[in-house]
C-alpha atoms as a PDB file:
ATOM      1  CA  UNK A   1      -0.262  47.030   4.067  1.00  0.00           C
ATOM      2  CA  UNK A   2      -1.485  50.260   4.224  1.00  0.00           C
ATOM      3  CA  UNK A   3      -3.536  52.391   7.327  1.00  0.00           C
ATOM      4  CA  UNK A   4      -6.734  52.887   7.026  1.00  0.00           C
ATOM      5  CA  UNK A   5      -7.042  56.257   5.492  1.00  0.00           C
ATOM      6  CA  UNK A   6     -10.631  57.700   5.088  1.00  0.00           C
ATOM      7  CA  UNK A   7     -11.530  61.072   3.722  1.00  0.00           C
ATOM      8  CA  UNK A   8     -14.711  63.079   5.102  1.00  0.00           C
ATOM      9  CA  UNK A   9     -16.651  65.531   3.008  1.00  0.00           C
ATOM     10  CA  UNK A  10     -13.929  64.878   0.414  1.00  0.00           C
ATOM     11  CA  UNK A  11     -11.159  66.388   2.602  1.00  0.00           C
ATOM     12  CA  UNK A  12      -8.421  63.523   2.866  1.00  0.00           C
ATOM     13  CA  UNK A  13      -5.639  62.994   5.311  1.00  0.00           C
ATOM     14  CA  UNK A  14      -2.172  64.133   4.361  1.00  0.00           C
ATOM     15  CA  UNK A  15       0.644  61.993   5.399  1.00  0.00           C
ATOM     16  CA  UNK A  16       4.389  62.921   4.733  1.00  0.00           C
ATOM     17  CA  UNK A  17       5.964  59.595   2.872  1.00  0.00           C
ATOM     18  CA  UNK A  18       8.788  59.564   5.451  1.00  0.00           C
ATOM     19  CA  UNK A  19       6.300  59.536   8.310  1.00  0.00           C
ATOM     20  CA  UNK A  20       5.660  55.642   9.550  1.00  0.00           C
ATOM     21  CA  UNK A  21       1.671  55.091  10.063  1.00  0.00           C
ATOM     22  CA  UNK A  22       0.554  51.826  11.439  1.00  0.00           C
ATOM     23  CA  UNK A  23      -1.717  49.637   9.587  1.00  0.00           C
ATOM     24  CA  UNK A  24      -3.764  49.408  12.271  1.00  0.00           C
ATOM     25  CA  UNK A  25      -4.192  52.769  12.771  1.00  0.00           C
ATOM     26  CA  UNK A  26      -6.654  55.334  11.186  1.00  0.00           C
ATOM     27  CA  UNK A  27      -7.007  59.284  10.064  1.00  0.00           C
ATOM     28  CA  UNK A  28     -10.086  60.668   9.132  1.00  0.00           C
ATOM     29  CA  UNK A  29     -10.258  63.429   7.303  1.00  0.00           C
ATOM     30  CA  UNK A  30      -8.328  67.185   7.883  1.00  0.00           C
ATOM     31  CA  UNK A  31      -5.341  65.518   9.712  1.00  0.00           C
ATOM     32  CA  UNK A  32      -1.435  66.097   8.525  1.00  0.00           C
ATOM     33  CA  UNK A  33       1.584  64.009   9.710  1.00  0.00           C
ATOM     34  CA  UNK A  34       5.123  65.590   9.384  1.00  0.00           C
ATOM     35  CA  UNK A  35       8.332  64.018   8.113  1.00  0.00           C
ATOM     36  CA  UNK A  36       9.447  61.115  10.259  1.00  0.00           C
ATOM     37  CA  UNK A  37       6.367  60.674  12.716  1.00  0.00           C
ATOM     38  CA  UNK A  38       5.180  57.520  14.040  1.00  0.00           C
ATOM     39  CA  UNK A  39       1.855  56.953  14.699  1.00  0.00           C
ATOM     40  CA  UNK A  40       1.282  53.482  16.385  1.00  0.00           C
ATOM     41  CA  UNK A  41      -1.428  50.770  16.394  1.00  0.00           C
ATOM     42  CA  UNK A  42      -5.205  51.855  17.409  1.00  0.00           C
ATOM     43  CA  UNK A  43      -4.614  55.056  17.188  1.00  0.00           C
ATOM     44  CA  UNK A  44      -7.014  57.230  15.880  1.00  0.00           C
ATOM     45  CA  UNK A  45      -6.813  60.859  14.440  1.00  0.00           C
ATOM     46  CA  UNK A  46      -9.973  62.549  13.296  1.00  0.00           C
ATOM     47  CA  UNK A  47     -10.294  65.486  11.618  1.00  0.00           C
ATOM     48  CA  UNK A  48     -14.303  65.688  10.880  1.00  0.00           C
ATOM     49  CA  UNK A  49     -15.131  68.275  13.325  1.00  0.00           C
ATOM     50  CA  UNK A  50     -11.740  70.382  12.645  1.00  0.00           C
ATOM     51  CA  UNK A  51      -7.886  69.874  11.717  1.00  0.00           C
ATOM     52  CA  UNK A  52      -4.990  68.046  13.005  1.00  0.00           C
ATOM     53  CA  UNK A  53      -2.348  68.528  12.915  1.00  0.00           C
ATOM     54  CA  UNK A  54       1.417  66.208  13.794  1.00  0.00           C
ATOM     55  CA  UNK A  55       4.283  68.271  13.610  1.00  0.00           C
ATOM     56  CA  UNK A  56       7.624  66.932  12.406  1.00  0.00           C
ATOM     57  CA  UNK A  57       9.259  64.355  14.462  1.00  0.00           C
ATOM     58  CA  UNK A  58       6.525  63.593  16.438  1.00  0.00           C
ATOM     59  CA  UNK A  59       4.817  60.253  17.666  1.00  0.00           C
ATOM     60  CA  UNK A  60       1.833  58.875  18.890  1.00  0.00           C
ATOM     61  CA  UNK A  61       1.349  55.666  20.272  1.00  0.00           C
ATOM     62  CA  UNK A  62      -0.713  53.420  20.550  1.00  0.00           C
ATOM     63  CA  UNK A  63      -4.539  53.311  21.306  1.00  0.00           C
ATOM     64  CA  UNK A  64      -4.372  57.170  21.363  1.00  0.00           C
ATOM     65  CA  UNK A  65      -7.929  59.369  20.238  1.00  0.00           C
ATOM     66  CA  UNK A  66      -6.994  62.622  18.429  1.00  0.00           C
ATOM     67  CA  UNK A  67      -9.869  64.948  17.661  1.00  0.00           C
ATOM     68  CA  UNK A  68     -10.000  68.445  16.847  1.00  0.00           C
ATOM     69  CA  UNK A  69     -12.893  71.633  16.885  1.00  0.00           C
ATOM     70  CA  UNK A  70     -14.019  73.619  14.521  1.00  0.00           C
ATOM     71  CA  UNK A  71     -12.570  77.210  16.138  1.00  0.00           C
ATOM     72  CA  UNK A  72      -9.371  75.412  17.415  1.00  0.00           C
ATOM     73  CA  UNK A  73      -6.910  73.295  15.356  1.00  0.00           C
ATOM     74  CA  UNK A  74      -5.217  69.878  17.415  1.00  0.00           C
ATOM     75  CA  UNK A  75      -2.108  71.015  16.984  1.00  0.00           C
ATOM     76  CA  UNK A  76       1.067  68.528  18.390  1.00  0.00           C
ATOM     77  CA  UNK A  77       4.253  70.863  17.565  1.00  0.00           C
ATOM     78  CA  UNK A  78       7.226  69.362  16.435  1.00  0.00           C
ATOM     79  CA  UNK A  79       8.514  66.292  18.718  1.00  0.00           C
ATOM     80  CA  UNK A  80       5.455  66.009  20.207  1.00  0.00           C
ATOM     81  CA  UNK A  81       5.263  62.754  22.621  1.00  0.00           C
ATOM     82  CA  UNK A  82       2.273  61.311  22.693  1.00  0.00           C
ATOM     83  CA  UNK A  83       2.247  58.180  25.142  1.00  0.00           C
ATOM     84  CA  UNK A  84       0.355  54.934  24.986  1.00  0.00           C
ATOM     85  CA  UNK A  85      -4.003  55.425  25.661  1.00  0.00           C
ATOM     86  CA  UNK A  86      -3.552  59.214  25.615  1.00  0.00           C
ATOM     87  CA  UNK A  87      -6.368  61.249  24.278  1.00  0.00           C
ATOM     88  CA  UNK A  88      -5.810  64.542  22.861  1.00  0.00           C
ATOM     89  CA  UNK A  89      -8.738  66.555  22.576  1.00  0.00           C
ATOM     90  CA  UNK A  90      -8.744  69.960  20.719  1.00  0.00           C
ATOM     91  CA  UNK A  91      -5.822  71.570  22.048  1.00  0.00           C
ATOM     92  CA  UNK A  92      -2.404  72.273  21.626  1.00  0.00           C
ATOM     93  CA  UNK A  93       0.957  70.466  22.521  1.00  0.00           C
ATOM     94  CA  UNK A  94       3.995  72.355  22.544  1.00  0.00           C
ATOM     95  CA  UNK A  95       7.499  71.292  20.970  1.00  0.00           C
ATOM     96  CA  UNK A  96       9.020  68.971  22.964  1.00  0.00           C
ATOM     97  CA  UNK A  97       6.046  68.197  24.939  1.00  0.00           C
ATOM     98  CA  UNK A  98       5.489  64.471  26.423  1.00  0.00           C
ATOM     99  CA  UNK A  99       2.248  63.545  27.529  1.00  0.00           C
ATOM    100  CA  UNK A 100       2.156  60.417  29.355  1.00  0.00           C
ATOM    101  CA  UNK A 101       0.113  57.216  29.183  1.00  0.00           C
ATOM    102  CA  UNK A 102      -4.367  57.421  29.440  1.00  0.00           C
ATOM    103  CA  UNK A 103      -3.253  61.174  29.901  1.00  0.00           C
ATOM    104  CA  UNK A 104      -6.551  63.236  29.065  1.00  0.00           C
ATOM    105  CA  UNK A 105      -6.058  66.927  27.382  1.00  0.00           C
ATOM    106  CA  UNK A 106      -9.327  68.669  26.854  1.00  0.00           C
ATOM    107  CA  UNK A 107     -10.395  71.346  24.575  1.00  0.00           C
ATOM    108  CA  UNK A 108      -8.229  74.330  23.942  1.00  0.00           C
ATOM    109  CA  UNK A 109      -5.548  73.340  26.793  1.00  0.00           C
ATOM    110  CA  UNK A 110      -2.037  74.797  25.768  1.00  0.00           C
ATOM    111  CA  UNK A 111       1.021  72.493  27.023  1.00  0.00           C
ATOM    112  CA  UNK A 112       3.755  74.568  27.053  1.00  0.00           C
ATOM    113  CA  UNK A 113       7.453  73.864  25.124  1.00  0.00           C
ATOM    114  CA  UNK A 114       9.363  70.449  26.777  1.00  0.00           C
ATOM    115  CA  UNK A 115       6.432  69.778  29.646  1.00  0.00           C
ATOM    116  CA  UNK A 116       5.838  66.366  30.831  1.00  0.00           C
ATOM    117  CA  UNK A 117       2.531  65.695  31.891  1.00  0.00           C
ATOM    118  CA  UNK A 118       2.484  62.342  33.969  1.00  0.00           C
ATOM    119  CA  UNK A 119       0.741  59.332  33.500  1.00  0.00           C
ATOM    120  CA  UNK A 120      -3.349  59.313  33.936  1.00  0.00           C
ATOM    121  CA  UNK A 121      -3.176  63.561  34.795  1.00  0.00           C
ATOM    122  CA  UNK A 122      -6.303  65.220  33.832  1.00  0.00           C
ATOM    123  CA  UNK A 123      -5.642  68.657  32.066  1.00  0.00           C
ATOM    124  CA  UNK A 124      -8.610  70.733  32.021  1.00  0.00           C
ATOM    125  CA  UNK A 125     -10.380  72.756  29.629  1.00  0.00           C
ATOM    126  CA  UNK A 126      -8.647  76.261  28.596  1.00  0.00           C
ATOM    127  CA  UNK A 127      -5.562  74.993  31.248  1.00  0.00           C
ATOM    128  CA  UNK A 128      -2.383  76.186  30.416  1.00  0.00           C
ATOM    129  CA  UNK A 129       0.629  74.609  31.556  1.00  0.00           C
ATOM    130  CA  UNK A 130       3.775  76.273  31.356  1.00  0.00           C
ATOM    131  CA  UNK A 131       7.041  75.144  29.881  1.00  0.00           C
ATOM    132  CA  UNK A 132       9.313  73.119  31.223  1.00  0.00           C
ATOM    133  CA  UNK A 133       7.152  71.845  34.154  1.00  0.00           C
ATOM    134  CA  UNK A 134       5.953  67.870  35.133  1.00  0.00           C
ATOM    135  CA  UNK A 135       2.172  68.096  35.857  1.00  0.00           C
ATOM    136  CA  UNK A 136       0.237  65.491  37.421  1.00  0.00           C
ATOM    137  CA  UNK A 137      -2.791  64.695  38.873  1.00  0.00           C
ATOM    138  CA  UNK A 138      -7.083  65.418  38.352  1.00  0.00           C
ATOM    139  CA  UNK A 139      -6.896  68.186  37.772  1.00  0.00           C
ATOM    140  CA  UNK A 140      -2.920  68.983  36.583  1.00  0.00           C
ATOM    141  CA  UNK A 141      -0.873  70.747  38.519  1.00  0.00           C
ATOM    142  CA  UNK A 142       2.951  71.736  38.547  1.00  0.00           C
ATOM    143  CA  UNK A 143       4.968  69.663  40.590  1.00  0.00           C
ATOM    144  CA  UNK A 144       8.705  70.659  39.658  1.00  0.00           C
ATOM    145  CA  UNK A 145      10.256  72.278  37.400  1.00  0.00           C
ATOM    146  CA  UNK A 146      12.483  69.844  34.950  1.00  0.00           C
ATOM    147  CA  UNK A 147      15.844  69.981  35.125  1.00  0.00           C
ATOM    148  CA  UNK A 148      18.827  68.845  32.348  1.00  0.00           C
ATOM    149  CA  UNK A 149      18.824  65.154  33.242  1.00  0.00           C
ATOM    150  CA  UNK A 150      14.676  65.031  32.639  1.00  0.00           C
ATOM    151  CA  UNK A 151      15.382  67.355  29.874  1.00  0.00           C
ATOM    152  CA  UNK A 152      17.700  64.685  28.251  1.00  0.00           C
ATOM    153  CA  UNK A 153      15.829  61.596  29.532  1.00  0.00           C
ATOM    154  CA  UNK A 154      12.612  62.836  27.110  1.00  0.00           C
ATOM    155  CA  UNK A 155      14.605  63.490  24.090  1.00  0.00           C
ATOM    156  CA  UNK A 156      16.350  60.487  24.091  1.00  0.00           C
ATOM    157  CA  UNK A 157      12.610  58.776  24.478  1.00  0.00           C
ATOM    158  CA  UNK A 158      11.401  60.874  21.537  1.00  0.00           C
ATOM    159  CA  UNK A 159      14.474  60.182  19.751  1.00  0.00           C
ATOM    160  CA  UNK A 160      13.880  55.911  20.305  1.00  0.00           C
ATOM    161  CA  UNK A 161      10.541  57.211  18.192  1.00  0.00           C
ATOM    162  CA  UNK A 162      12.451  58.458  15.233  1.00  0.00           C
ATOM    163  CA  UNK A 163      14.626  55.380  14.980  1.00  0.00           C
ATOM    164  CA  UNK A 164      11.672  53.441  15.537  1.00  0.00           C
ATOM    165  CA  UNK A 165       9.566  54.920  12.839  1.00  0.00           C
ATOM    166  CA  UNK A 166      12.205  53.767  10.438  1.00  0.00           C
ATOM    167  CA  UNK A 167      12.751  50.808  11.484  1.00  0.00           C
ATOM    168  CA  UNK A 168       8.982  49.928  11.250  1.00  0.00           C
ATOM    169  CA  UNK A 169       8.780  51.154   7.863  1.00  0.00           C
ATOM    170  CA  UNK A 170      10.977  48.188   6.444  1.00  0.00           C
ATOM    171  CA  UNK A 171      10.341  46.282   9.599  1.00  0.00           C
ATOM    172  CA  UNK A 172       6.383  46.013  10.087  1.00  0.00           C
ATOM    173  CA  UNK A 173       4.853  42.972   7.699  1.00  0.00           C
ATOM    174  CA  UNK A 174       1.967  41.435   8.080  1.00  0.00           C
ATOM    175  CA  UNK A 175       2.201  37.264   8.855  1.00  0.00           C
ATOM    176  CA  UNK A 176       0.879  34.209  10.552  1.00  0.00           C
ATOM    177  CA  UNK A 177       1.885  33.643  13.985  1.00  0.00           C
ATOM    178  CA  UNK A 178       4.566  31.166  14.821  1.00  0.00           C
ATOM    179  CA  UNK A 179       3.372  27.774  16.746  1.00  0.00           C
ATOM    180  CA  UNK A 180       7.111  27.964  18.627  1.00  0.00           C
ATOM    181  CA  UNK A 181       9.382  30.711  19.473  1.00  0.00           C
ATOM    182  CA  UNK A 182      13.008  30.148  18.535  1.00  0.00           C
ATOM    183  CA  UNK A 183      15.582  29.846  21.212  1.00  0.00           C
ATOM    184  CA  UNK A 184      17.711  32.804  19.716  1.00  0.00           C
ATOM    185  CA  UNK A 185      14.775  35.542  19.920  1.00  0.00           C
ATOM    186  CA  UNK A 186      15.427  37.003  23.462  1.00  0.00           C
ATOM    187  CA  UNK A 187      18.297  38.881  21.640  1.00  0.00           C
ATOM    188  CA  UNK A 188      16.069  41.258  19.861  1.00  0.00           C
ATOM    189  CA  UNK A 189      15.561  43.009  23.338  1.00  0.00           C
ATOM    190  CA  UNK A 190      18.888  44.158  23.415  1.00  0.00           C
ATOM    191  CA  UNK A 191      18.219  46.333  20.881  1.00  0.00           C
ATOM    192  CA  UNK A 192      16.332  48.662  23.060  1.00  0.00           C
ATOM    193  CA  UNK A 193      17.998  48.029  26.197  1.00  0.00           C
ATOM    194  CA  UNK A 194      19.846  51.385  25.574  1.00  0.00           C
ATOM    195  CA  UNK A 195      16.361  53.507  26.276  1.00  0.00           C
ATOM    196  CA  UNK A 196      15.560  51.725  29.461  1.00  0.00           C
ATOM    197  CA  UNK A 197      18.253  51.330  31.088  1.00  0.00           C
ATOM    198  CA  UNK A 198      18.835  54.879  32.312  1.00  0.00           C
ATOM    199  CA  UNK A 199      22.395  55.015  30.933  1.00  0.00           C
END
């Protein structure tokens, strides 16, 4: 099953064939996704009013609104995090960047290389955060600086994304819902146990 793709004005998205998109997810329009991105279910990337752009080795997750300007490409640079509810609005995300869940970046922000920006912050228009920071709040502001461990923590979060973009890609069917789980099933969490567990 395939997402729902949609051109506008005869411009159509452009989606790597190692990238995993969600069949629940849709790109309208001027919108390309790099080699080995995930986008996840509900998410929504249109490019009617300018381009977007994901960036290599990126993700975006689910329920997330992507939408672009006409004098500024959406650009999310190469593994770009893009957390659950976030919406990314005509601005630019710097390698490495995470941007955490219902995050909100408005038009022509610029998040610098390996930021975090926490959970439900607010970054305004034109706001530039710098790299290597954690912002939070309404509006962002620095809090700290990162440091190794948070440095490795993200990776190995936007790494989880790589593995998980191929393993959807084989792994993501459509069927009809079971009317009893089997006994055996709670062992399919241990397969992720590794990402949460801080080790």
């Amino acid at each position: 099953m395939l997402a729902q793709i949609y051109d506008f004005e005869g411009v159509v998205p452009v989606v790597d064939p190692r990238a995993y998109v969600h069949p629940g997810a849709i790109l309208i329009g001027d919108v390309f996704v790099g080699a080995r991105c995930y986008i996840g279910a509900g998410a929504v990337l249109r490019g009617d009013f300018g381009r977007i752009v994901l960036e290599d080795d990126s993700n975006v997750q689910d329920n997330c609104v992507v939408h672009s300007l006409p004098d500024f490409d959406c650009v999310m640079e190469r593994r770009s995090h893009i957390g659950h509810g976030a919406v990314i609005h005509g601005c630019r995300i710097g390698a490495g960047a995470l941007i955490g869940m219902n995050a909100v970046i408005l038009d022509k922000a610029v998040i610098g290389e390996d930021a975090l920006v926490a959970a439900m912050t607010l970054v305004k228009v034109s706001q530039v955060i710098p790299p290597a920071v954690m912002v939070t709040g309404i509006p962002a502001k620095v809090v700290r600086e990162l440091n190794a461990r948070d440095l490795a923590w993200k990776r190995e979060g936007t790494d989880g994304y790589l593995e998980l973009a191929q393993r959807s890609a084989s792994g993501v069917r459509a069927v009809v819902a079971l009317d009893h789980a089997d006994p055996a099933r709670l062992a399919q969490r241990t397969a992720w146990q590794h990402l949460f567990s801080g080790a």
